[in-house]
Protein backbone atom coordinates (compact mmCIF):
# COMPACT_ATOMS: atom_id res chain seq x y z
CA UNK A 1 72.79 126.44 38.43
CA UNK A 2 71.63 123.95 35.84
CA UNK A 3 71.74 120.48 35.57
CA UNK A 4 73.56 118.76 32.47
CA UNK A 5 73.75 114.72 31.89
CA UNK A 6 76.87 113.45 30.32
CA UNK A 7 76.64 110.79 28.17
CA UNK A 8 79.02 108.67 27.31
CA UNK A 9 79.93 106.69 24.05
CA UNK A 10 82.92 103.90 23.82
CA UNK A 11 82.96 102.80 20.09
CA UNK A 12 79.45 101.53 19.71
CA UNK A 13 78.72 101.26 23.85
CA UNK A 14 76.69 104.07 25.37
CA UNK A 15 76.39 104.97 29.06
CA UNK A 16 73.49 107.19 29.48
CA UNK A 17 73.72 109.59 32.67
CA UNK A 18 70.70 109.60 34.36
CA UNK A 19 71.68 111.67 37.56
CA UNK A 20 73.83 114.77 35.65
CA UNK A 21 75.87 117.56 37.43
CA UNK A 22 75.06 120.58 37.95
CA UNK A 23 76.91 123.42 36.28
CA UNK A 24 77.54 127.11 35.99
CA UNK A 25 76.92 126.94 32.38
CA UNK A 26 77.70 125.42 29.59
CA UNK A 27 81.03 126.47 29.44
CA UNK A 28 81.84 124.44 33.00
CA UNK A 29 79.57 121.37 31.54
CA UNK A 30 82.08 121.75 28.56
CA UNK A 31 85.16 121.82 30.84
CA UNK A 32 83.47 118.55 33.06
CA UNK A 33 83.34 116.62 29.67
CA UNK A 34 86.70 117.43 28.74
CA UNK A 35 88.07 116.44 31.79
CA UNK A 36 85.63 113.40 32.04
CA UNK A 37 86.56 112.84 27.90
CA UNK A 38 91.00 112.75 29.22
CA UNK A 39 89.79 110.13 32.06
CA UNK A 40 88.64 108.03 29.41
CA UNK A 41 91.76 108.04 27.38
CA UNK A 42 93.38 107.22 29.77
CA UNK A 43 91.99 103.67 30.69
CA UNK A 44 94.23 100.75 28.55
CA UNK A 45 92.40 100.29 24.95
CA UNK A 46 91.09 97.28 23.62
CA UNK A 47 92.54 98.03 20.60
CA UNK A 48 94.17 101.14 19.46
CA UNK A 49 93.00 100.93 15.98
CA UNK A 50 89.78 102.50 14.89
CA UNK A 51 88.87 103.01 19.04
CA UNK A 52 86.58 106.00 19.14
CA UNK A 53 85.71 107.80 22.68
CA UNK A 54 82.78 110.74 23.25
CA UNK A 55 81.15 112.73 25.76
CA UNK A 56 77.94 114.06 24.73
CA UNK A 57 75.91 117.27 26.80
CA UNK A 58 72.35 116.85 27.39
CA UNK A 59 70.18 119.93 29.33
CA UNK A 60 67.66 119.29 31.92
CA UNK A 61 64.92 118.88 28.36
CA UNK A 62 67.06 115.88 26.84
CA UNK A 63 68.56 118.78 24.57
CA UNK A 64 71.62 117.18 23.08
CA UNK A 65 73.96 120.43 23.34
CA UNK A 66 77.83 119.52 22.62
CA UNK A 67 79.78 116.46 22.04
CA UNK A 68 83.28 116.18 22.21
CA UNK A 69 85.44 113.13 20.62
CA UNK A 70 88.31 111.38 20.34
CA UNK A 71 89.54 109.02 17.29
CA UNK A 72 92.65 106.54 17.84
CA UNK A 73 93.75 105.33 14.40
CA UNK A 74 97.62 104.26 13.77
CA UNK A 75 98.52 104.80 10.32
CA UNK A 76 102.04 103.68 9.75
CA UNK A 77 103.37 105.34 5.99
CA UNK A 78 107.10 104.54 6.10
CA UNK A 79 109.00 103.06 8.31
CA UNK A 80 110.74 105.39 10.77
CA UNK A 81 113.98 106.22 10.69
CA UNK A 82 116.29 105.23 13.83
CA UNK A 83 116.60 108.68 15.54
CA UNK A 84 113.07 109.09 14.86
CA UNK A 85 112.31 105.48 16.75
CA UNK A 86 113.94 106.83 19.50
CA UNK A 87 112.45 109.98 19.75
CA UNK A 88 109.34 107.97 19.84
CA UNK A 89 110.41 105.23 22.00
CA UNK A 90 111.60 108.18 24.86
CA UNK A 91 108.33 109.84 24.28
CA UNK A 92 105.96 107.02 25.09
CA UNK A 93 108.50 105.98 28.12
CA UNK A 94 108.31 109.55 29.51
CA UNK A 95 104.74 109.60 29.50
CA UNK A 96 104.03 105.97 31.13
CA UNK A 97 106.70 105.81 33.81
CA UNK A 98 107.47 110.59 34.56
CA UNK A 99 109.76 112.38 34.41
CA UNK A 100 112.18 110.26 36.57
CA UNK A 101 112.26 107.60 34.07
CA UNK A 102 114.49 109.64 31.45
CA UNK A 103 117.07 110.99 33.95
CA UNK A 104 120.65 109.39 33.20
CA UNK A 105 119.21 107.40 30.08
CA UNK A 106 120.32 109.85 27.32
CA UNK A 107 123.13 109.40 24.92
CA UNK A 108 126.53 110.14 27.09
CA UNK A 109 125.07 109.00 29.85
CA UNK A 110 126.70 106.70 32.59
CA UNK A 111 123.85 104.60 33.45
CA UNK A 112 122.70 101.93 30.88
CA UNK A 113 118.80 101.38 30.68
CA UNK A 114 119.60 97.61 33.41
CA UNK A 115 120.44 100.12 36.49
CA UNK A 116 124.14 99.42 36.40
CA UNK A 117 126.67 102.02 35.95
């Protein structure tokens, strides 16, 4: 197996791997950086605007031999209509608190969003 380095970039800020992984191929480097890339995104932002994230592969010669990246930018055209809000709102609530968090909170629903009933 072959070693790869993953370095990696936080807007301007590099962290250079000096110790590496060692890999099937590039293909499993590739799926290491991905994951490592997602692990990333998910630590809280500075700031969500302009916030830029990358993984770059390196081979055991210093070869520089993928980079994957990921660009936050909120552009705001219009603003939203109210369903649309929502949909948004549920969305973003869903993903921080599961699954659980949207049972008995739709439209219809018995329980109101302060846990009485």
């Amino acid at each position: 197996m072959a070693r790869y380095f993953f370095d990696t970039y936080e807007s301007d800020a590099l962290i250079k791997d000096e110790t590496g992984i060692e890999c099937g191929g590039i293909e499993a480097a590739r799926n290491e950086a991905l994951a490592g890339l997602i692990d990333l995104a998910r630590d809280p932002l500075k700031g969500v605007d302009g916030h830029q994230l990358a993984i770059e592969i390196r081979d055991e010669n210093d070869k520089k031999l993928v980079r994957l990246s990921l660009s936050l930018q909120m552009l705001l055209t219009r603003r939203p209509s109210a369903p649309t809000a929502r949909l948004f709102h549920c969305f973003w609530k869903l993903r921080r608190d599961g699954p659980a968090a949207m049972q008995h909170s739709g439209p219809g629903s018995r329980r109101h969003d302060n846990g009485q009933v």
